[in-house]
Every structure is written in C-alpha cells, then in structure tokens.
PDB file of N, CA and C in Angstrom:
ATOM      1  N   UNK A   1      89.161  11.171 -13.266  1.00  0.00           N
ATOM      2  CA  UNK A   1      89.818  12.433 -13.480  1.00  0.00           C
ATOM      3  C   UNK A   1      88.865  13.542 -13.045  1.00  0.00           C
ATOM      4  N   UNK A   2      89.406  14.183 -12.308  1.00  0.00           N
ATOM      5  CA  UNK A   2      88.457  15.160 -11.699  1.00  0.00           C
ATOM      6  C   UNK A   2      88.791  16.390 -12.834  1.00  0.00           C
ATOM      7  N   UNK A   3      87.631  17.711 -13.348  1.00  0.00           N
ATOM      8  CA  UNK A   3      87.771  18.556 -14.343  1.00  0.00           C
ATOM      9  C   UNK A   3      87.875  19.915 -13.741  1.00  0.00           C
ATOM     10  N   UNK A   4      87.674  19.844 -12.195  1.00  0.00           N
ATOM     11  CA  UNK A   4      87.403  21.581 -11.737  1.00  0.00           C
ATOM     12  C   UNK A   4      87.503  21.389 -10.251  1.00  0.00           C
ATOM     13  N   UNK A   5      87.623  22.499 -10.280  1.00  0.00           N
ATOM     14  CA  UNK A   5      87.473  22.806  -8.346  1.00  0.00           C
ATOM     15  C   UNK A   5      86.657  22.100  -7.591  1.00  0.00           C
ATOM     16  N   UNK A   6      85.336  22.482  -8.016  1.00  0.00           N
ATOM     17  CA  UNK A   6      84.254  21.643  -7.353  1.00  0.00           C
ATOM     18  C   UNK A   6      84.303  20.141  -7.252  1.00  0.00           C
ATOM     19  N   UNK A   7      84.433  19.642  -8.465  1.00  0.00           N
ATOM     20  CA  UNK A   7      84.625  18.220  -8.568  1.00  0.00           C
ATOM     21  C   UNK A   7      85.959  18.144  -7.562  1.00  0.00           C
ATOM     22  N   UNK A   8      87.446  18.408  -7.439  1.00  0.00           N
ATOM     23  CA  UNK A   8      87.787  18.166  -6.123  1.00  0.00           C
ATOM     24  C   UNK A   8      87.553  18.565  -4.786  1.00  0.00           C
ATOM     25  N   UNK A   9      86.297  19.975  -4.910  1.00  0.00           N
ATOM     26  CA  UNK A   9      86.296  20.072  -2.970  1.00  0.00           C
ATOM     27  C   UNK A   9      85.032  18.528  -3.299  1.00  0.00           C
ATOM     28  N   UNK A  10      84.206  18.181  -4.234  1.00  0.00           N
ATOM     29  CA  UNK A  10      83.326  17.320  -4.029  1.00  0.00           C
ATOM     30  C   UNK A  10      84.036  16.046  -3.358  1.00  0.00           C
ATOM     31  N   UNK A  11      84.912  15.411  -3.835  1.00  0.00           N
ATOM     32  CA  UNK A  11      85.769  13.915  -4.034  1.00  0.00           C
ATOM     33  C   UNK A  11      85.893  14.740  -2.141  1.00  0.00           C
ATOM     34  N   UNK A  12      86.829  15.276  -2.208  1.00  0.00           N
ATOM     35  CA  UNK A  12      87.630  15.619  -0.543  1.00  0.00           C
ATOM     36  C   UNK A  12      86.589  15.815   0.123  1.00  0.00           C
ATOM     37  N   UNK A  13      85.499  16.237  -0.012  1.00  0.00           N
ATOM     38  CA  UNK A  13      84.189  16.424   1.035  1.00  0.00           C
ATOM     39  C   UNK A  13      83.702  14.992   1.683  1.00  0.00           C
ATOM     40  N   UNK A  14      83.968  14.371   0.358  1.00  0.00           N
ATOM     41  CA  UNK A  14      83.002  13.058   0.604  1.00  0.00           C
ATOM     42  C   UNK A  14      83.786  11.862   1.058  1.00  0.00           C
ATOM     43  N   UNK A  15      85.020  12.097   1.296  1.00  0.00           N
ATOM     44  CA  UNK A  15      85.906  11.389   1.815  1.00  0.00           C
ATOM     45  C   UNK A  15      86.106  11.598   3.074  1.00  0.00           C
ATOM     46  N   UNK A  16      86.357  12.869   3.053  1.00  0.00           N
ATOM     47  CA  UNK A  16      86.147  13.210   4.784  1.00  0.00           C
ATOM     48  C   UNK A  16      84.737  12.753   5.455  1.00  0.00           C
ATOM     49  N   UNK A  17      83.553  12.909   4.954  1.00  0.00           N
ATOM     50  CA  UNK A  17      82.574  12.277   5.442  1.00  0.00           C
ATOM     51  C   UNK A  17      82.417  10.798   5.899  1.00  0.00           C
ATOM     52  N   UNK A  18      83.552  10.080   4.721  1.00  0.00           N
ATOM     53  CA  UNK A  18      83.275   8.570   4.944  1.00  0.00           C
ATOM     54  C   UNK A  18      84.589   8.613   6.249  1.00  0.00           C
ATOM     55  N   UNK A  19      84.990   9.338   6.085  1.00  0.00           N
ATOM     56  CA  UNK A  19      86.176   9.028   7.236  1.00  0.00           C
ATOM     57  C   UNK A  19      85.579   8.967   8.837  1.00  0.00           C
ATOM     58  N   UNK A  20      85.107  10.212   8.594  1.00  0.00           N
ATOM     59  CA  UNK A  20      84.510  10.544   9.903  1.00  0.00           C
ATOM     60  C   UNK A  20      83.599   9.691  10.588  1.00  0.00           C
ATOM     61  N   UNK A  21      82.708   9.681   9.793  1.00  0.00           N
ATOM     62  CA  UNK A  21      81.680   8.441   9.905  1.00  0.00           C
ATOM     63  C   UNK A  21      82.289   6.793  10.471  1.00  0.00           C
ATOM     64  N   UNK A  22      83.172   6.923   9.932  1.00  0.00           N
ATOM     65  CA  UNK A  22      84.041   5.248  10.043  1.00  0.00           C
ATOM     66  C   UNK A  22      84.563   5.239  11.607  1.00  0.00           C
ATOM     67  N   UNK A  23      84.949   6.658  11.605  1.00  0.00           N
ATOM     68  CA  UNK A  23      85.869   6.815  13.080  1.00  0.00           C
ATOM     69  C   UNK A  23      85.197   6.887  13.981  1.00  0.00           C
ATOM     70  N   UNK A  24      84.637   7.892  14.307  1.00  0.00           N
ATOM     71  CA  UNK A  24      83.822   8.680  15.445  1.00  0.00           C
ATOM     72  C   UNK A  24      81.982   7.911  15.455  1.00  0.00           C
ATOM     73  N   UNK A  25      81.322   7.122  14.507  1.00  0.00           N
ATOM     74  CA  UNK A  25      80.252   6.492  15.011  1.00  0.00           C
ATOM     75  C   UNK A  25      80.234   5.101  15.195  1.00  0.00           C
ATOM     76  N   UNK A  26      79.013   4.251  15.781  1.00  0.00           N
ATOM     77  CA  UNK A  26      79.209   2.927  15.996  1.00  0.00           C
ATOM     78  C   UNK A  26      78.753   2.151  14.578  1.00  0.00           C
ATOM     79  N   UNK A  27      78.455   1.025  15.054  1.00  0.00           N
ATOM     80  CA  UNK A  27      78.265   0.177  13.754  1.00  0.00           C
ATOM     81  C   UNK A  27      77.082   0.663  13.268  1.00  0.00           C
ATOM     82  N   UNK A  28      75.288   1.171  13.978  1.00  0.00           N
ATOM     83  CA  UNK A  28      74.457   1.133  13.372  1.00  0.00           C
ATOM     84  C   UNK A  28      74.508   2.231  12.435  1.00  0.00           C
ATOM     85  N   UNK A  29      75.009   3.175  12.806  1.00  0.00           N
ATOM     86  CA  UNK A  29      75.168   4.840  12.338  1.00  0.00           C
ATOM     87  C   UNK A  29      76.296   4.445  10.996  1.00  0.00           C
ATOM     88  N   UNK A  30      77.175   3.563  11.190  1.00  0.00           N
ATOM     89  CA  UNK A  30      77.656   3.314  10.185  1.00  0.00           C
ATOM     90  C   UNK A  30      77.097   2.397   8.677  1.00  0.00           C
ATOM     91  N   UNK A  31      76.540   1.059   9.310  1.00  0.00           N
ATOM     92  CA  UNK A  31      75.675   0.403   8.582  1.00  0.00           C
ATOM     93  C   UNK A  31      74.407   1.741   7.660  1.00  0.00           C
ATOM     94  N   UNK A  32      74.055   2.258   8.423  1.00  0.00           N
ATOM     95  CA  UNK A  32      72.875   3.407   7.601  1.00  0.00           C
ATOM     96  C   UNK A  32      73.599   4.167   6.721  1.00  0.00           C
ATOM     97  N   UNK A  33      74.642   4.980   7.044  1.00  0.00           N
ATOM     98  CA  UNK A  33      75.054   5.640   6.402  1.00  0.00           C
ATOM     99  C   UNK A  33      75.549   4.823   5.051  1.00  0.00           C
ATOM    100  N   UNK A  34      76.014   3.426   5.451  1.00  0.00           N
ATOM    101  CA  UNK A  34      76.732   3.170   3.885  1.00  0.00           C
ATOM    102  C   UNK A  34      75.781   2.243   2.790  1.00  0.00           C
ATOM    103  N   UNK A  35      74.070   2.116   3.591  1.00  0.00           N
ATOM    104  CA  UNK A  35      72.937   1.869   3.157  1.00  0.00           C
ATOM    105  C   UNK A  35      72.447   2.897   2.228  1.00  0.00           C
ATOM    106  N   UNK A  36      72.577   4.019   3.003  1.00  0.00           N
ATOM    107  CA  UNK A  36      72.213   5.663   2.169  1.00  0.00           C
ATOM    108  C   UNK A  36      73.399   5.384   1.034  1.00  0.00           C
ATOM    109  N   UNK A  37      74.505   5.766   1.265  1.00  0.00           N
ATOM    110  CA  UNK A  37      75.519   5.728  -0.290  1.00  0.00           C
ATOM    111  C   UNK A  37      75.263   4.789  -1.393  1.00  0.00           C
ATOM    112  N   UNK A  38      74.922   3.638  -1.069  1.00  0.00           N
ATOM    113  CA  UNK A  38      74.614   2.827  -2.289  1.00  0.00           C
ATOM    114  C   UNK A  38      73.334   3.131  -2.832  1.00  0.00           C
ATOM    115  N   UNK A  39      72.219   3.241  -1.930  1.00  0.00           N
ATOM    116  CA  UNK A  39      71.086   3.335  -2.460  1.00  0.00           C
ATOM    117  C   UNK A  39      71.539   4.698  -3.819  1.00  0.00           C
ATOM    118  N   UNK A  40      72.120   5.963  -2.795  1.00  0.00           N
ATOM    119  CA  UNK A  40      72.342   7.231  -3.861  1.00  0.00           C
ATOM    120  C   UNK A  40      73.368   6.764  -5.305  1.00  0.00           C
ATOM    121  N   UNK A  41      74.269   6.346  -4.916  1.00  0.00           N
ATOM    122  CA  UNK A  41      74.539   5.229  -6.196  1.00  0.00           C
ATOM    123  C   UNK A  41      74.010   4.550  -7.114  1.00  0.00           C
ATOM    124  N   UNK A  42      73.274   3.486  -6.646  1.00  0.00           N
ATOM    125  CA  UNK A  42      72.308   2.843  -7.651  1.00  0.00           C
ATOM    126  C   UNK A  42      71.340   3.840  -8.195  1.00  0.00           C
ATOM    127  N   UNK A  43      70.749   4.351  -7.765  1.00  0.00           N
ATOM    128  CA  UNK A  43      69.864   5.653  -8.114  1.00  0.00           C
ATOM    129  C   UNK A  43      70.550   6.365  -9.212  1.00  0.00           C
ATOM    130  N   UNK A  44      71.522   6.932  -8.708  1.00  0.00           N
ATOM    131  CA  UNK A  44      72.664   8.193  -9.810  1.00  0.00           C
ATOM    132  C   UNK A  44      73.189   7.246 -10.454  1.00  0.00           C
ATOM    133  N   UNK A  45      73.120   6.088 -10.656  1.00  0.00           N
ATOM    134  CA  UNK A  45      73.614   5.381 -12.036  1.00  0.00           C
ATOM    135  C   UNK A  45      72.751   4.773 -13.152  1.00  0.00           C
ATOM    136  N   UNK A  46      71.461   5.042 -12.773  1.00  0.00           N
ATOM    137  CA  UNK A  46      70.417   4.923 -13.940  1.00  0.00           C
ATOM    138  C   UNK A  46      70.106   6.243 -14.905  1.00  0.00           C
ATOM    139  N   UNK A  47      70.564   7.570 -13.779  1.00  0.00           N
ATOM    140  CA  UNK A  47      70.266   8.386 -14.706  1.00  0.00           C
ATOM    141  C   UNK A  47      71.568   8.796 -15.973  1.00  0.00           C
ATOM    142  N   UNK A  48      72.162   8.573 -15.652  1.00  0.00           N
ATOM    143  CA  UNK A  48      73.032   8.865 -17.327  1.00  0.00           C
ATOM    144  C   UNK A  48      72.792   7.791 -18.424  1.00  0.00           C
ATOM    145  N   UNK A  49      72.302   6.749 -18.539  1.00  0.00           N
ATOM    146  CA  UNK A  49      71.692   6.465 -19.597  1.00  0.00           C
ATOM    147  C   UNK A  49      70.834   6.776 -20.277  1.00  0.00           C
ATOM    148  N   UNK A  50      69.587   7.449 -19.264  1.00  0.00           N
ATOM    149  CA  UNK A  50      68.723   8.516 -19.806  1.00  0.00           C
ATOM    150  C   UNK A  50      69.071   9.665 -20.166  1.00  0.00           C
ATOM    151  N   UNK A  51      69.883  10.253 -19.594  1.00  0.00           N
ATOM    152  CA  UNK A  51      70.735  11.658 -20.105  1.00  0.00           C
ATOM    153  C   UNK A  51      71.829  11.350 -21.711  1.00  0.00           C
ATOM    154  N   UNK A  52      72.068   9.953 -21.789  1.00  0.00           N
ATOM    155  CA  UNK A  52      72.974   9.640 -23.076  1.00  0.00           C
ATOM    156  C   UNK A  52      71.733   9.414 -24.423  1.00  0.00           C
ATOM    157  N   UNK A  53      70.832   9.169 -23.624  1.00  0.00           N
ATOM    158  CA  UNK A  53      69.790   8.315 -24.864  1.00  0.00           C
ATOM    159  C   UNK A  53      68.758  10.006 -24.879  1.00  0.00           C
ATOM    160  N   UNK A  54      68.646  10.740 -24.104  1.00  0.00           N
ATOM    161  CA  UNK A  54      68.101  12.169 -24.801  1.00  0.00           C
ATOM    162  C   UNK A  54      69.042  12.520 -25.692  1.00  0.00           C
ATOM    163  N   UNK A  55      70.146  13.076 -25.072  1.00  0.00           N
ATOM    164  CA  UNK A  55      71.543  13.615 -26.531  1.00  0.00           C
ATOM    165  C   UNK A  55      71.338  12.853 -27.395  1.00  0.00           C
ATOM    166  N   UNK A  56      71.286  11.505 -27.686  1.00  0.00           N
ATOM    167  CA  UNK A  56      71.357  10.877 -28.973  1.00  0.00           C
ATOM    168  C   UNK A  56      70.330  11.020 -29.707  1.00  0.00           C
ATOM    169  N   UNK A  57      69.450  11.764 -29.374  1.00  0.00           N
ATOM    170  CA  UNK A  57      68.429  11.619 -29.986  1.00  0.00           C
ATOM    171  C   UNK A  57      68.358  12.351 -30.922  1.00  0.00           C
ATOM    172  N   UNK A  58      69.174  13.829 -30.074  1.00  0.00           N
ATOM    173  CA  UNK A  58      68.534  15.139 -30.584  1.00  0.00           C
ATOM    174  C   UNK A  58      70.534  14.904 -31.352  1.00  0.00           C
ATOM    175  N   UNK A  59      71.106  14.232 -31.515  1.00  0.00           N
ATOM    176  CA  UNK A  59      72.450  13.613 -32.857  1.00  0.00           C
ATOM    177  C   UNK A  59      73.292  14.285 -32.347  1.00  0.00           C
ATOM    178  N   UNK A  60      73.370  14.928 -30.587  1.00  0.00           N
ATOM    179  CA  UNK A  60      74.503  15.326 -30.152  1.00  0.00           C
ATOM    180  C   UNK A  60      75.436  14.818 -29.587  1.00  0.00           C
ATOM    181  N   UNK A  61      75.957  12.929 -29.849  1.00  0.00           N
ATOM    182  CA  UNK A  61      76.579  12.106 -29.049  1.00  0.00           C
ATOM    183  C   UNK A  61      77.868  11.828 -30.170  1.00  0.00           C
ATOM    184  N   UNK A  62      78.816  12.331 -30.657  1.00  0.00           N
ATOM    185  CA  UNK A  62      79.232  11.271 -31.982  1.00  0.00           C
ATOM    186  C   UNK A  62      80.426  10.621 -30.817  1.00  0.00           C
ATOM    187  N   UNK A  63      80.633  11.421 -30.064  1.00  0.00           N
ATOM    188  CA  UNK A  63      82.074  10.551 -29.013  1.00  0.00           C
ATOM    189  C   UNK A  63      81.520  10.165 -27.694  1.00  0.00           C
ATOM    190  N   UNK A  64      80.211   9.534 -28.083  1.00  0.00           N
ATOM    191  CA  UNK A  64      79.630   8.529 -26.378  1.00  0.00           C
ATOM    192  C   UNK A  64      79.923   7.310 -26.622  1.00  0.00           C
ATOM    193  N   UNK A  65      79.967   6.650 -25.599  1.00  0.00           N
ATOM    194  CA  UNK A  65      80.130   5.534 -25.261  1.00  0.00           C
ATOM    195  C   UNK A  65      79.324   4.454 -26.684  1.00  0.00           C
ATOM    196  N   UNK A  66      78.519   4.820 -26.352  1.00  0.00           N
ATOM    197  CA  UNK A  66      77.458   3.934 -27.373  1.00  0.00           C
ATOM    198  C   UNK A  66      77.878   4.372 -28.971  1.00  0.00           C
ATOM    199  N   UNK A  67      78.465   5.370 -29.339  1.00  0.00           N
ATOM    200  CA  UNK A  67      78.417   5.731 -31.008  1.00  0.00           C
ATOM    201  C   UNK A  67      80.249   5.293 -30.796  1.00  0.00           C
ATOM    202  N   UNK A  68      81.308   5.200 -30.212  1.00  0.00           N
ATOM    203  CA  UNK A  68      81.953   4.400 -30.176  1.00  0.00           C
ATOM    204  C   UNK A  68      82.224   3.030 -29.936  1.00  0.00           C
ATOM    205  N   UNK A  69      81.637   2.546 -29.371  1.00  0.00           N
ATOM    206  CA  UNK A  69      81.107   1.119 -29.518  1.00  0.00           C
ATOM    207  C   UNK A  69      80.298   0.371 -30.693  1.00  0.00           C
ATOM    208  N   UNK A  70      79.490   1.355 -31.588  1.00  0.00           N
ATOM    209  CA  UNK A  70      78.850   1.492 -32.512  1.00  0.00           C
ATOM    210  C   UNK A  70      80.031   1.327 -33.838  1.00  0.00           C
ATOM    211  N   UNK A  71      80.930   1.623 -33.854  1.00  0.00           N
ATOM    212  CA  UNK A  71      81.700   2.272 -34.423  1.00  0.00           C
ATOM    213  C   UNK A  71      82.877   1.030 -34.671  1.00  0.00           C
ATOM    214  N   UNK A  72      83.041   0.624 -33.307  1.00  0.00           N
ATOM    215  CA  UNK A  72      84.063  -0.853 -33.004  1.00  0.00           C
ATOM    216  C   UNK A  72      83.648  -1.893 -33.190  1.00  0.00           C
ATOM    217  N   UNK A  73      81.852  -2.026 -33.010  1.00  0.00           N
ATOM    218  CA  UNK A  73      81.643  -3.643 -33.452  1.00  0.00           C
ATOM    219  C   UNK A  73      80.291  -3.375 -34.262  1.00  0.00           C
ATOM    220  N   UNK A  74      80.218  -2.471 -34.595  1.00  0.00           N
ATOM    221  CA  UNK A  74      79.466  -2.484 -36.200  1.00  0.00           C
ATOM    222  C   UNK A  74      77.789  -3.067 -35.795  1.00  0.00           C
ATOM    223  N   UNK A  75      77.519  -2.950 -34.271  1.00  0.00           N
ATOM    224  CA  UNK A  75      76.441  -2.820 -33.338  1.00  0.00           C
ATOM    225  C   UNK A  75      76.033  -1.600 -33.481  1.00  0.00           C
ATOM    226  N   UNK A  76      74.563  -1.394 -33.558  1.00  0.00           N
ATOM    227  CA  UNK A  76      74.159   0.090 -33.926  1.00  0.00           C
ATOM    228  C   UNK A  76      73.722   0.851 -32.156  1.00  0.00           C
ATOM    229  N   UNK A  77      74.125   1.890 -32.484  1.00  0.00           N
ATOM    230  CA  UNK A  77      74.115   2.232 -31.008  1.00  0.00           C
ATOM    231  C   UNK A  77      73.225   2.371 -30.292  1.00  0.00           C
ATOM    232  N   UNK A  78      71.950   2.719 -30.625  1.00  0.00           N
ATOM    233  CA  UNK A  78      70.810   2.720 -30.219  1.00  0.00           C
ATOM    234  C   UNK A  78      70.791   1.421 -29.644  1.00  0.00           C
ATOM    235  N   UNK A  79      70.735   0.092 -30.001  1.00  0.00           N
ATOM    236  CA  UNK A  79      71.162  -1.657 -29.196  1.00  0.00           C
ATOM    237  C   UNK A  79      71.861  -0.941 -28.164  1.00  0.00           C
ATOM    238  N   UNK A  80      73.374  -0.641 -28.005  1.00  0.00           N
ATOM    239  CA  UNK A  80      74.016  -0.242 -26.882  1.00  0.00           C
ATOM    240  C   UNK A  80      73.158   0.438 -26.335  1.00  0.00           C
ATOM    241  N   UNK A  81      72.486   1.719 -26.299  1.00  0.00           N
ATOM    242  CA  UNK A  81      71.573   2.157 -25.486  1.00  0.00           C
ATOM    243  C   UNK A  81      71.018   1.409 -24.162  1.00  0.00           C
ATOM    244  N   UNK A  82      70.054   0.609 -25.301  1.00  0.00           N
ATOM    245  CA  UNK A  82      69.063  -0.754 -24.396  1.00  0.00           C
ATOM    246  C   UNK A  82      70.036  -1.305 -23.731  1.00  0.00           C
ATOM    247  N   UNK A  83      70.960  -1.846 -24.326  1.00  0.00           N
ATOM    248  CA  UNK A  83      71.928  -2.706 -22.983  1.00  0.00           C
ATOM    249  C   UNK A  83      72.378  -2.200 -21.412  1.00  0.00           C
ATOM    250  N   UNK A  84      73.206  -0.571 -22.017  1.00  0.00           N
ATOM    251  CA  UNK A  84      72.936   0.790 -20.823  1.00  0.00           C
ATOM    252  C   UNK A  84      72.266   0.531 -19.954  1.00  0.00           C
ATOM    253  N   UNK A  85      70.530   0.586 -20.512  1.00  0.00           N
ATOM    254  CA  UNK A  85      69.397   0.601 -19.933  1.00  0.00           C
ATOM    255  C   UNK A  85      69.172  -0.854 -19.082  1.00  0.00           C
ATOM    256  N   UNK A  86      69.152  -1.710 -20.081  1.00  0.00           N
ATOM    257  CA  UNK A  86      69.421  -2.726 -18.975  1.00  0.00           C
ATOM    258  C   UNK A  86      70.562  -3.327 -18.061  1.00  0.00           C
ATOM    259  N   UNK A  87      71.891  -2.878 -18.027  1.00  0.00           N
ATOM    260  CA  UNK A  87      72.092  -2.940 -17.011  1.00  0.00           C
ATOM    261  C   UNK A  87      72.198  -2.300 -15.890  1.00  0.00           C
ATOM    262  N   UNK A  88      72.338  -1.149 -16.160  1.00  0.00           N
ATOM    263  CA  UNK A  88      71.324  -0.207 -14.867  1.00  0.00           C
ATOM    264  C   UNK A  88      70.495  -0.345 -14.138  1.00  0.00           C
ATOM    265  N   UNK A  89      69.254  -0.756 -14.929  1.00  0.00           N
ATOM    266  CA  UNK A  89      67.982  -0.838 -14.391  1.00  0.00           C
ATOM    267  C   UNK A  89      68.295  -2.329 -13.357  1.00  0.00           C
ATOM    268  N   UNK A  90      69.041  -3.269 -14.053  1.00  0.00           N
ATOM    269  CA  UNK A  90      68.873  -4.596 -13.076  1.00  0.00           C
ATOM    270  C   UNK A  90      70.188  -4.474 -12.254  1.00  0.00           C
ATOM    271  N   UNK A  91      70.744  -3.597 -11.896  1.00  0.00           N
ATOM    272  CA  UNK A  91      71.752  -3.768 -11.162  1.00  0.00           C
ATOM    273  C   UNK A  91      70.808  -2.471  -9.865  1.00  0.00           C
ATOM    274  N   UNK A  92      69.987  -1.697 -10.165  1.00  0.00           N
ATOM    275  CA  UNK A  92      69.174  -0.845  -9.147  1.00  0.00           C
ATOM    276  C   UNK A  92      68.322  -1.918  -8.392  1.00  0.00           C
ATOM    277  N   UNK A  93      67.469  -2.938  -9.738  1.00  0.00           N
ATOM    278  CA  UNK A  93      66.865  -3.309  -8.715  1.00  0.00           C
ATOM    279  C   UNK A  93      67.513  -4.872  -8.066  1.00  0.00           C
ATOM    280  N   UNK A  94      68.594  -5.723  -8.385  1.00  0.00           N
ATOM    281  CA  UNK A  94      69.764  -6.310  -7.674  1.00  0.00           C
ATOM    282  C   UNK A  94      70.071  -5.580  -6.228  1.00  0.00           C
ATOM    283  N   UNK A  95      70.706  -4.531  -6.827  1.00  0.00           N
ATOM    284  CA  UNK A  95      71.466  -3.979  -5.408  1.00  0.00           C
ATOM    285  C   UNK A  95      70.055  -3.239  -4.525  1.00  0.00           C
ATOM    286  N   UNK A  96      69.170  -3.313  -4.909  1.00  0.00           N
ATOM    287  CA  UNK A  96      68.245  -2.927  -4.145  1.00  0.00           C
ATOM    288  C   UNK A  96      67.414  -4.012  -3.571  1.00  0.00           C
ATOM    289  N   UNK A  97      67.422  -5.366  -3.850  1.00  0.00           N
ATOM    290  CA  UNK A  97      66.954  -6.181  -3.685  1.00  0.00           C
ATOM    291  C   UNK A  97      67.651  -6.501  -2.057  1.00  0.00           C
ATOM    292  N   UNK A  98      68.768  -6.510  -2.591  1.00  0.00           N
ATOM    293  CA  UNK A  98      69.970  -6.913  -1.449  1.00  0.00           C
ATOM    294  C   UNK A  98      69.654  -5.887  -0.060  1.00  0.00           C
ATOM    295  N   UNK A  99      69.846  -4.905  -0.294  1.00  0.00           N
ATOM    296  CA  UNK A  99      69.630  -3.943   0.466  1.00  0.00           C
ATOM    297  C   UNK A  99      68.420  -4.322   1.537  1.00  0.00           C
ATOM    298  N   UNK A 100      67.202  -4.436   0.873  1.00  0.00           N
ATOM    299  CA  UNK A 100      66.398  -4.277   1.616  1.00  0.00           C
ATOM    300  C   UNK A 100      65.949  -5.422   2.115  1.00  0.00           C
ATOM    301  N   UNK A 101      66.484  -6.599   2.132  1.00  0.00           N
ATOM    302  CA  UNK A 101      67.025  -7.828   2.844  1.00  0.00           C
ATOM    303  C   UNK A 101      67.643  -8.028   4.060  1.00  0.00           C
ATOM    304  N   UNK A 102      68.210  -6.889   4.171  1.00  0.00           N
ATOM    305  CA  UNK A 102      69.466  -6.675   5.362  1.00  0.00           C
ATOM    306  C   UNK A 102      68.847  -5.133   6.647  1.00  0.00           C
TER     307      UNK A 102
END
C-alpha cells in the first residue's frame, strides 16, 4: 500500500527504470543492473530490524510486528527481535554469497 505521493512517483520511477533497462540495453547492462537491485535490497532489508529494535527500546512499538507476535504466541518480543535479526542478517549474507559467485 503505497501512503503518499512520493511513495507513488517512487514505485512508477522505479518501474520505469526496470522497464527501460529490460528494453533498450543488452544482457550485460542488464545482468549489473539487476546485481545492483538485489544487492540494494538485501542491504535495505537489514536495516528495519535495527530501526524496530531502537523503538522498542525506547517502549515506542506496542503495534510492531514483534509486540504482536508477542502478544499471539506468548513469545516475548525481544526473542522475535533476534529472529528479525537473524533472518536478515543470513539472508544478506545467502543472497550475497550467491551474488558474488556469478
């Protein structure tokens, strides 16, 4: 669900980019480019666990992921945290493993 303007010129920017890219270059220009997106992916998906586990700290989370989950299986959320944390962290360095294989 997109919340604002930006967030849709963002989505339509970045679509047109993958478009363009798909159409108008060859395979290597393409291969890099969709090397760059995942890497920025795996990257931008470690940091909101760190951004969820500061708020919780400072007791500003009661409707995150983790204090509802907390909430449903009687798992204390701080555990959910670490899990967050680890699967993030091993899916960066997974998909980064892969990556730099190829």
């Amino acid at each position: 669900m997109v919340r604002n303007a930006y967030g849709i010129l963002t989505v339509l920017s970045t679509g047109a980019a993958f478009l363009l890219v798909s159409l108008f270059t060859g395979p290597d220009v393409q291969g890099a480019f969709a090397c760059a997106a995942v890497w920025f992916l795996l990257l931008g998906g470690v940091r909101p666990a760190f951004e969820l586990q500061a708020k919780w700290r400072r007791g500003g989370t009661p409707d995150s992921d983790a204090d509802q989950l907390a909430h449903l299986t009687h798992v204390p959320a701080g555990v959910w945290l670490v899990f967050f944390h680890t699967v993030s962290i091993c899916c960066l360095i997974g998909g980064g493993r892969w990556l730099l294989r190829f």
